[in-house]
N, C-alpha and C. Protein backbone atom coordinates (compact mmCIF):
# COMPACT_ATOMS: atom_id res chain seq x y z
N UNK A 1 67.79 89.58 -206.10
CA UNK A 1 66.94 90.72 -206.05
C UNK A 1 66.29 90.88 -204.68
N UNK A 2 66.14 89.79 -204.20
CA UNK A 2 65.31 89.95 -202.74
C UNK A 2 66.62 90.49 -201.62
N UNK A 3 67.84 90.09 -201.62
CA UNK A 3 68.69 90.53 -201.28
C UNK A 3 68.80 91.95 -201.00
N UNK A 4 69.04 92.24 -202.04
CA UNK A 4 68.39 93.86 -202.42
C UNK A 4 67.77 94.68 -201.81
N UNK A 5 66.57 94.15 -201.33
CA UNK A 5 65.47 94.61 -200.84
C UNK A 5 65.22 94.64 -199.79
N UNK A 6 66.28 93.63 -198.98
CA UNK A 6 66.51 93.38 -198.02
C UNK A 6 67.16 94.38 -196.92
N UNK A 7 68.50 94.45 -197.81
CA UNK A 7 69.67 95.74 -197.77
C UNK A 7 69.07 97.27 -197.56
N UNK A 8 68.30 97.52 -198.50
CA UNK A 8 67.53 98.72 -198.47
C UNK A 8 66.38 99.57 -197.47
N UNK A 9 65.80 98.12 -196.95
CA UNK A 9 64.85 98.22 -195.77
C UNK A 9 65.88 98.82 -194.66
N UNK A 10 66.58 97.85 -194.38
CA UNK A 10 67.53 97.93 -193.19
C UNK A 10 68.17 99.49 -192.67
N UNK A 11 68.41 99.99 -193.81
CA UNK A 11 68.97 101.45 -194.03
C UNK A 11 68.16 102.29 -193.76
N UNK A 12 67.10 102.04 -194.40
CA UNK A 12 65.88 103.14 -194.07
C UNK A 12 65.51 103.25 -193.01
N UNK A 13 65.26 101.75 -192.04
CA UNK A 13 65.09 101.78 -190.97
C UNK A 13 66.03 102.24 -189.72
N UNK A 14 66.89 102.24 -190.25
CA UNK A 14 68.23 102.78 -189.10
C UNK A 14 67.77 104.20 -189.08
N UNK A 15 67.51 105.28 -190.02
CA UNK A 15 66.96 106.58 -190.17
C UNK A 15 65.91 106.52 -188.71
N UNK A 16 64.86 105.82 -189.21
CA UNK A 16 63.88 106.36 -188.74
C UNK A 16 63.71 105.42 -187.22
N UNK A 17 64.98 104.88 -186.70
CA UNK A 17 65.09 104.60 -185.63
C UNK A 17 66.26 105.70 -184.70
N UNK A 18 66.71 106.09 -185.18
CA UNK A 18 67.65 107.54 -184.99
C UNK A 18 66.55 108.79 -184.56
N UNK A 19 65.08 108.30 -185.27
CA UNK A 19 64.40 109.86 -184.69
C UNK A 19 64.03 109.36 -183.54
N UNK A 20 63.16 107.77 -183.76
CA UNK A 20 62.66 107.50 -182.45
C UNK A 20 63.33 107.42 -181.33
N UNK A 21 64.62 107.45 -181.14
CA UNK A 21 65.41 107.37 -179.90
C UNK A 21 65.70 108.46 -179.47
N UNK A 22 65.98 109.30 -180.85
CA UNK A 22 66.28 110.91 -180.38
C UNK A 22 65.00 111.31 -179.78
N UNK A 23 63.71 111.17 -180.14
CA UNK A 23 62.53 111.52 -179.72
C UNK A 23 62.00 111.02 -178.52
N UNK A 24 62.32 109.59 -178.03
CA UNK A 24 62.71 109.38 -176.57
C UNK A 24 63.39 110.02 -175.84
N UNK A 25 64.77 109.97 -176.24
CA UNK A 25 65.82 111.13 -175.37
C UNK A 25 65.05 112.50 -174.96
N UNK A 26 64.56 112.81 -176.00
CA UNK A 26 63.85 114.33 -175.33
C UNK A 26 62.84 114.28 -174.42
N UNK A 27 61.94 113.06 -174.64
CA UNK A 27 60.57 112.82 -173.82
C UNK A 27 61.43 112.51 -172.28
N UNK A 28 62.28 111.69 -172.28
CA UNK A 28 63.20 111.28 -170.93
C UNK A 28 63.42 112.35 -170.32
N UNK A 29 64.35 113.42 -171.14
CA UNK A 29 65.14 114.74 -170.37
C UNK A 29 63.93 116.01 -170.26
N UNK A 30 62.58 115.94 -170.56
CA UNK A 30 61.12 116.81 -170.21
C UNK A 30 60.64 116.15 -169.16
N UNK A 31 60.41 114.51 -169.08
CA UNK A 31 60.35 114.16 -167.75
C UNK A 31 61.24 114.21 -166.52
N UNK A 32 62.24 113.75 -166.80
CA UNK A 32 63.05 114.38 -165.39
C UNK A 32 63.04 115.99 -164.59
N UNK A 33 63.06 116.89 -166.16
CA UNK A 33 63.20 118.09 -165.64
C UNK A 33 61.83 118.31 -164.56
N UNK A 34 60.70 117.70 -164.96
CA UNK A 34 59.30 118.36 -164.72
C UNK A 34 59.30 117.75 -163.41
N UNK A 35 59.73 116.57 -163.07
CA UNK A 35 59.97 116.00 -161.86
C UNK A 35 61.12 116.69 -160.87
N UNK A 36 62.07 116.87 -161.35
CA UNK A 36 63.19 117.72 -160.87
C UNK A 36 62.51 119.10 -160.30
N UNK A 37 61.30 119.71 -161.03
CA UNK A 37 61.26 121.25 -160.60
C UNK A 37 60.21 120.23 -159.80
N UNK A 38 59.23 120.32 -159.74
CA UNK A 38 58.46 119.34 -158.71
C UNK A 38 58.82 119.15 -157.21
N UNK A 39 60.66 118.29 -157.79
CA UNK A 39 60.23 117.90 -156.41
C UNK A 39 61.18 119.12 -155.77
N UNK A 40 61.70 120.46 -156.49
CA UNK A 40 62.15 121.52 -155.72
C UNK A 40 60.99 122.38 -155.17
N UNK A 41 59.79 121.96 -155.33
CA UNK A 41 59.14 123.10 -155.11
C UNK A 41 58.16 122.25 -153.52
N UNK A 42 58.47 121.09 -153.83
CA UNK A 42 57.88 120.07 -152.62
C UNK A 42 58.91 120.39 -151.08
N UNK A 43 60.13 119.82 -151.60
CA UNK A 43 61.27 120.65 -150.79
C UNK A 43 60.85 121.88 -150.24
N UNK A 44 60.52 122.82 -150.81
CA UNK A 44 61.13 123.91 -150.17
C UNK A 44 59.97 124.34 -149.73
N UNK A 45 58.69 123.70 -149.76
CA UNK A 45 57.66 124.05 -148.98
C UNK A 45 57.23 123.31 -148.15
N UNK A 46 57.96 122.02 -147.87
CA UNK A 46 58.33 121.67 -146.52
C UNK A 46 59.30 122.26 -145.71
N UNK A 47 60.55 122.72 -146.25
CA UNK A 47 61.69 123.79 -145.37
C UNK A 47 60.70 125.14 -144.44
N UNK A 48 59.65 125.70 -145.62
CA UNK A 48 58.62 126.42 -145.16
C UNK A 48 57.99 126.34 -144.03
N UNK A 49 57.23 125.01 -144.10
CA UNK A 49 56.33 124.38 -142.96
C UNK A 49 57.02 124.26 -141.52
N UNK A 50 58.04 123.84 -141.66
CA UNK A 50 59.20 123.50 -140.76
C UNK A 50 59.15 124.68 -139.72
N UNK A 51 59.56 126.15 -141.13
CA UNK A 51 59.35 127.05 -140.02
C UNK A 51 58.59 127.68 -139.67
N UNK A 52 57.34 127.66 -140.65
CA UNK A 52 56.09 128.08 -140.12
C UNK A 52 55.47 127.25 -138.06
N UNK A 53 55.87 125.69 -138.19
CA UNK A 53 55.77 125.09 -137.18
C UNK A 53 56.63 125.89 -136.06
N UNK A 54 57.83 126.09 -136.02
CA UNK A 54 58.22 126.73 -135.28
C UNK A 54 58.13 128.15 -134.88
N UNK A 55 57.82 128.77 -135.92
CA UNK A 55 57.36 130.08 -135.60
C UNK A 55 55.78 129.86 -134.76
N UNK A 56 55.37 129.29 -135.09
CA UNK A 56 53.97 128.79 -134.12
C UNK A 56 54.30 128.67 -133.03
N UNK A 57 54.98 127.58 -132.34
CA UNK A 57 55.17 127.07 -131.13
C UNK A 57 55.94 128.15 -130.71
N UNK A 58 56.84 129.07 -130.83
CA UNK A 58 57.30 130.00 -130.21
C UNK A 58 56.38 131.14 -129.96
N UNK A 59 55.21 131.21 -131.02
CA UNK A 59 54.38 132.29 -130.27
C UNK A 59 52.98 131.99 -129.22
N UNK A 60 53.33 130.33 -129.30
CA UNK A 60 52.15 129.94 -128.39
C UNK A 60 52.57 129.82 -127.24
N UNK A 61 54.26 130.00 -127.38
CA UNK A 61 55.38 129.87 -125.90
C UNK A 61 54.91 131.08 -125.40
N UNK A 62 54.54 132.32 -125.79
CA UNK A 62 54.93 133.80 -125.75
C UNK A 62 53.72 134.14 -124.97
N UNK A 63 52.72 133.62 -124.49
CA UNK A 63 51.44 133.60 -123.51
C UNK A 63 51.71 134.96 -122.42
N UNK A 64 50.70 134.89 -122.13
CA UNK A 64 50.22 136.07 -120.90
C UNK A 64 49.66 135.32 -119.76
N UNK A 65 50.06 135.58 -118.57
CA UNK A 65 48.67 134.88 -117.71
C UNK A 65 47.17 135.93 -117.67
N UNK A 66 46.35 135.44 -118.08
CA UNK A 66 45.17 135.98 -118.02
C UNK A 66 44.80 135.73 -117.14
N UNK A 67 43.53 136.82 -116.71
CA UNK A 67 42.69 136.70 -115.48
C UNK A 67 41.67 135.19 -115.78
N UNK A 68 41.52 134.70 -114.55
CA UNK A 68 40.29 133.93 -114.31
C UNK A 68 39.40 133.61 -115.12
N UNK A 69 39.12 132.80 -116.21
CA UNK A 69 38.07 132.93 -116.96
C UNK A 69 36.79 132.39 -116.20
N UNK A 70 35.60 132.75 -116.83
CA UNK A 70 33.94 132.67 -116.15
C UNK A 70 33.99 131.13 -115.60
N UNK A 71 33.59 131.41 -114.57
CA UNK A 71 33.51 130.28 -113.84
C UNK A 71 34.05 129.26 -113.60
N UNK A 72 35.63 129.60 -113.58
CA UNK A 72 36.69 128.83 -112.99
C UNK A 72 37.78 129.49 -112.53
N UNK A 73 38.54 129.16 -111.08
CA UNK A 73 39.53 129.73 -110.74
C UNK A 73 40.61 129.79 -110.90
N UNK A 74 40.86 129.22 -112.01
CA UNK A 74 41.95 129.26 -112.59
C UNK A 74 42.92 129.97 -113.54
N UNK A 75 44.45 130.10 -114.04
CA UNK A 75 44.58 131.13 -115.09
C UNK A 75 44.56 130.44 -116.35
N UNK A 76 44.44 131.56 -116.99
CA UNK A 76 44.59 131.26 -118.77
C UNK A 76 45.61 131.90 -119.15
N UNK A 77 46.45 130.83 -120.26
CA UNK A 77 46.78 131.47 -121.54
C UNK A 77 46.32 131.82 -122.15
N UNK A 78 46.99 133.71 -122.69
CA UNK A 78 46.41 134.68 -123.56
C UNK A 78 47.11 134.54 -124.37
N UNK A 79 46.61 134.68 -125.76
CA UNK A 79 47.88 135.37 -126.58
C UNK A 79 46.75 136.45 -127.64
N UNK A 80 47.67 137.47 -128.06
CA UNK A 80 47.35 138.38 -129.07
C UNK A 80 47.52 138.17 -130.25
N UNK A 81 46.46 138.52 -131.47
CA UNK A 81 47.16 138.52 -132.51
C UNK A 81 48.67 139.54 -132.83
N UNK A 82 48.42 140.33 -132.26
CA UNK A 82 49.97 141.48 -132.59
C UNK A 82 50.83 140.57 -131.28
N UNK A 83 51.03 139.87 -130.88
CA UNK A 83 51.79 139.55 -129.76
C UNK A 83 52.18 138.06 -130.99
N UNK A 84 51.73 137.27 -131.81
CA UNK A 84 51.49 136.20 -132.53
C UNK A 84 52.63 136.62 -133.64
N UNK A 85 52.22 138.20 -134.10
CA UNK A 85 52.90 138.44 -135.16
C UNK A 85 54.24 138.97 -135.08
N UNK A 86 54.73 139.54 -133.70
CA UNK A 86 55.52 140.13 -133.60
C UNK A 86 56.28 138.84 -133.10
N UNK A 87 56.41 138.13 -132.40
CA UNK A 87 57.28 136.42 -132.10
C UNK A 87 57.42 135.89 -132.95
N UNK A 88 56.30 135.72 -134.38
CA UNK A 88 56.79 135.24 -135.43
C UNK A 88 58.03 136.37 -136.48
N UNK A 89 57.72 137.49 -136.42
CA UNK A 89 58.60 137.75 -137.13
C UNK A 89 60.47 138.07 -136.28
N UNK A 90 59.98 138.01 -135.18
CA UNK A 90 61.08 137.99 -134.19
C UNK A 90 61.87 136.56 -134.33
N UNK A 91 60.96 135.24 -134.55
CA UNK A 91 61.44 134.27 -134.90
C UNK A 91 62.34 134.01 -136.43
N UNK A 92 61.70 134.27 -137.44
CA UNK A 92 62.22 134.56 -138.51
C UNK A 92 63.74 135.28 -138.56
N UNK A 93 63.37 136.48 -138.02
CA UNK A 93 65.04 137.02 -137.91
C UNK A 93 65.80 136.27 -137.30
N UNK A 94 65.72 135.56 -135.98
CA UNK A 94 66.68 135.13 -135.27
C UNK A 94 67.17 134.09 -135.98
N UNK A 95 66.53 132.91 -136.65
CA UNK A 95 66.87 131.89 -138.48
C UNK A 95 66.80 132.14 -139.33
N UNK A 96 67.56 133.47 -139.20
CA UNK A 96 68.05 134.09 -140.61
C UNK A 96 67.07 133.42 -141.93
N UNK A 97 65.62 133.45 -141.81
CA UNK A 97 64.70 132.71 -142.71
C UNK A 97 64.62 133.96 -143.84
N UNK A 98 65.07 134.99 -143.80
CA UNK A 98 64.69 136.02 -144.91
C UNK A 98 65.31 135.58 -145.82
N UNK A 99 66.95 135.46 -145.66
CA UNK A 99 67.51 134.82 -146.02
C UNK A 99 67.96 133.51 -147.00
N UNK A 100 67.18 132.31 -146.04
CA UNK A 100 67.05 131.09 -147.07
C UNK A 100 65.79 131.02 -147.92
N UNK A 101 64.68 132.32 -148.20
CA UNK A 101 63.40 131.72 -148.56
C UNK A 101 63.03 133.31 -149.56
N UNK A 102 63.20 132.90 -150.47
CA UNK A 102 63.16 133.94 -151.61
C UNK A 102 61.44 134.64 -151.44
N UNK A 103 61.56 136.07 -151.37
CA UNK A 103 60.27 136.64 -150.85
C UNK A 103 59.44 136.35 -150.12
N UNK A 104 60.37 136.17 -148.28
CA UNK A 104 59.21 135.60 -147.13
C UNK A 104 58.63 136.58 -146.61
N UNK A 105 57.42 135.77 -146.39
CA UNK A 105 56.46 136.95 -145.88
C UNK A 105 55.33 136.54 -144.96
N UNK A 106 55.38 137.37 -143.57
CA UNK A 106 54.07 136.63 -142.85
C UNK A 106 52.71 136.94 -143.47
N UNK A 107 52.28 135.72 -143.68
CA UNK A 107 50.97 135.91 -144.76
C UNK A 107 49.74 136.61 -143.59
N UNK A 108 48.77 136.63 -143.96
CA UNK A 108 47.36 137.38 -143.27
C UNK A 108 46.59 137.19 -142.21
N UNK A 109 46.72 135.63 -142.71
CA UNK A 109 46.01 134.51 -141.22
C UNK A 109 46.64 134.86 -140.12
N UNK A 110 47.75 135.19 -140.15
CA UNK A 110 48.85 135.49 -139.16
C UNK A 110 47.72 135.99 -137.63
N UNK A 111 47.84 134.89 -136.60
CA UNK A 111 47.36 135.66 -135.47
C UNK A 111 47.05 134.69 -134.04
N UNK A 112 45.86 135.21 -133.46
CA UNK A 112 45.13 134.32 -132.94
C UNK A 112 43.38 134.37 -132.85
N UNK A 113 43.27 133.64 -133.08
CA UNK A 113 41.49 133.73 -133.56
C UNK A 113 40.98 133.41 -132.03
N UNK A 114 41.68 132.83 -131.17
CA UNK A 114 40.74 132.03 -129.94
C UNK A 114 41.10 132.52 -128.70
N UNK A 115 42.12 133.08 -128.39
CA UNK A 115 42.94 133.97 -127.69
C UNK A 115 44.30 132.76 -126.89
N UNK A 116 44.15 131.79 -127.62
CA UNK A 116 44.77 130.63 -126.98
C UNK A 116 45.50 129.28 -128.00
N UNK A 117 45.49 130.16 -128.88
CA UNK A 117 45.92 129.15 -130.51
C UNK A 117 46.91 130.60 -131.25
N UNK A 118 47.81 129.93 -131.52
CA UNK A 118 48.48 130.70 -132.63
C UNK A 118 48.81 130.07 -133.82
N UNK A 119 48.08 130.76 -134.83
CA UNK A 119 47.97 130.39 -135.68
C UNK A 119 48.99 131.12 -136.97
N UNK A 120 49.98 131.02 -138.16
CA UNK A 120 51.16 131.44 -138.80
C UNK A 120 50.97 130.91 -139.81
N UNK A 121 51.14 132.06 -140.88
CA UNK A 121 50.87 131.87 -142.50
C UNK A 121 52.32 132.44 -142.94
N UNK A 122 52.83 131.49 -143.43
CA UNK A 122 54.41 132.15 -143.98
C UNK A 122 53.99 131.80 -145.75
N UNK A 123 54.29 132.62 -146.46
CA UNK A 123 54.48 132.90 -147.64
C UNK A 123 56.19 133.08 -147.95
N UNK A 124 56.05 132.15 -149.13
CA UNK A 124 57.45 132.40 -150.22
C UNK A 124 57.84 131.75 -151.75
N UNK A 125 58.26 132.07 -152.56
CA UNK A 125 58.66 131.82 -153.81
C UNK A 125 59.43 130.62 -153.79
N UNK A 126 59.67 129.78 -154.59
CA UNK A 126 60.28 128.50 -154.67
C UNK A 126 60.48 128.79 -156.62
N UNK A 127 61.91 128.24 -156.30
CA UNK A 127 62.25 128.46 -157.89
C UNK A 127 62.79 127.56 -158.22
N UNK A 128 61.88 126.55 -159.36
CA UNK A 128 62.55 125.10 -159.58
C UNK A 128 63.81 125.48 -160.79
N UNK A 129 65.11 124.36 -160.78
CA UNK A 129 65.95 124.42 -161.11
C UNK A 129 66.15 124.82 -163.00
N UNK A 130 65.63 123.38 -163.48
CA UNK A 130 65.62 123.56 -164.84
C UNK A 130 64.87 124.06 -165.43
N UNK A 131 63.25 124.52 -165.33
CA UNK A 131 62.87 125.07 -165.82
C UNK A 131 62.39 126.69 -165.37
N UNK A 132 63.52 127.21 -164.51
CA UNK A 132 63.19 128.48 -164.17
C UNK A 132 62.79 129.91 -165.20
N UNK A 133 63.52 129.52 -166.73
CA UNK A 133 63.45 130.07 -167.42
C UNK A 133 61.85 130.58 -168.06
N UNK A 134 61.28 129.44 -168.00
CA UNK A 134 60.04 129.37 -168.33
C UNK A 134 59.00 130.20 -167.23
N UNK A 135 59.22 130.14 -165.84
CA UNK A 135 58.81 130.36 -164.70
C UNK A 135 59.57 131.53 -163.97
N UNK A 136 60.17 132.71 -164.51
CA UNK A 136 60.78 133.49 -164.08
C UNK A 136 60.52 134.33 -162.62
N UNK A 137 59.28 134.04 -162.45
CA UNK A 137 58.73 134.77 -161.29
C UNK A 137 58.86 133.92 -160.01
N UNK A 138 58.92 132.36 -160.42
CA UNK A 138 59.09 131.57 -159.49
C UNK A 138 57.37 131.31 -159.37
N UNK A 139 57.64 130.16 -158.33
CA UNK A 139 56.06 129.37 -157.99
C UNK A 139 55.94 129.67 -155.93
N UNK A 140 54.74 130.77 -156.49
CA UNK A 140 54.35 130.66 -154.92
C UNK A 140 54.03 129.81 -154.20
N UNK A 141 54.69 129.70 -153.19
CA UNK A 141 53.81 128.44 -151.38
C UNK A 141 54.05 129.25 -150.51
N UNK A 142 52.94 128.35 -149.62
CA UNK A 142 52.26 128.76 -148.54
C UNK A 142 52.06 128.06 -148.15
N UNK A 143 52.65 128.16 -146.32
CA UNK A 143 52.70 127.06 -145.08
C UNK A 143 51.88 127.70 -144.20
N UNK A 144 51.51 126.64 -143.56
CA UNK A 144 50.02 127.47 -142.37
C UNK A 144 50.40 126.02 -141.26
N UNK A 145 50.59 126.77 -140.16
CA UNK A 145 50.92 125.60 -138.47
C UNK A 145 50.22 126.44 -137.34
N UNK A 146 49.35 125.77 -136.83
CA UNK A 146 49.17 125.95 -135.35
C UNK A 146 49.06 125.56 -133.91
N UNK A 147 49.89 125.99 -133.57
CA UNK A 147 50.15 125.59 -132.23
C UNK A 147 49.13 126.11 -131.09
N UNK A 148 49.13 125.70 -129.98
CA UNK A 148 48.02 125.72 -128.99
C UNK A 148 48.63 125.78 -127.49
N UNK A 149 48.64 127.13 -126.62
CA UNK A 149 48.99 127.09 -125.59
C UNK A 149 48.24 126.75 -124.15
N UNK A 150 48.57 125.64 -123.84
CA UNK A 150 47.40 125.67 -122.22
C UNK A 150 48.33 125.52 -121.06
N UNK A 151 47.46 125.94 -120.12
CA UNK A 151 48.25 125.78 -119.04
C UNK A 151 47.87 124.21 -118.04
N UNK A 152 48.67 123.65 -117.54
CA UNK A 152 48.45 122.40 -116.56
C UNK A 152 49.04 122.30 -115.59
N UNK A 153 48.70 121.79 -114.37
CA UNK A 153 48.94 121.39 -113.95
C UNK A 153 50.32 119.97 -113.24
């Protein structure tokens, strides 16, 4: 009789070890995915930064010689905000960035605040893999780099 009882446990338990594994399996394949969109959205807002950095340094390349500033004889680098925005988006076209970066856009900051810093806000959508369905609109980022032009000697 204990035999029996023995036999019977065993069975039952095979059941309800069939959910728990199946119920692992799913917890496993929700973690990967959530990590998977994660790390697409880390990616591609470093690809961002990348060119936000370069769109910077090309518009801090893009200088004016300015007159003399107060009380030194020397020149300055100028730069404009519309002189900032127009190198950055001049940059963009030339790396076909419209292209690799789903709804890019020079964000607002876009400029120069100091007349000698350029400063570049690139905006774009990042659309993680497996769970795009859920996220149809995609997940906005935003890269911000500034570069700094001086002159030396």
């Amino acid at each position: 009789m204990n035999a029996d009882r023995v036999d019977a446990r065993d069975g039952a338990e095979q059941g309800q070890t069939m959910v728990l594994i199946i119920g692992f399996t799913l917890l496993a394949l929700l973690l990967a995915s959530v990590v998977a969109a994660a790390s697409t959205v880390y990616i591609e807002h470093k690809k961002l930064l990348s060119m936000a950095d370069g769109a910077s340094v090309a518009a801090a390349d893009s200088y004016t010689l300015g007159g003399t500033t107060e009380g030194s004889s020397r020149p300055a680098a100028v730069l404009t905000g519309e002189r900032v925005r127009s190198v950055t988006a001049s940059y963009l076209g030339r790396n076909n960035a419209y292209a690799r970066f789903d709804r890019l856009a020079i964000g607002g900051g876009t400029g120069s605040p100091d007349s000698s810093s350029a400063d570049v806000v690139l905006t774009a959508v990042a659309h993680p893999p497996i769970v795009s369905f859920l996220l149809p609109e995609g997940i906005p980022i935003e890269a911000r780099s500034t570069a700094r032009s001086r002159l030396t000697r």
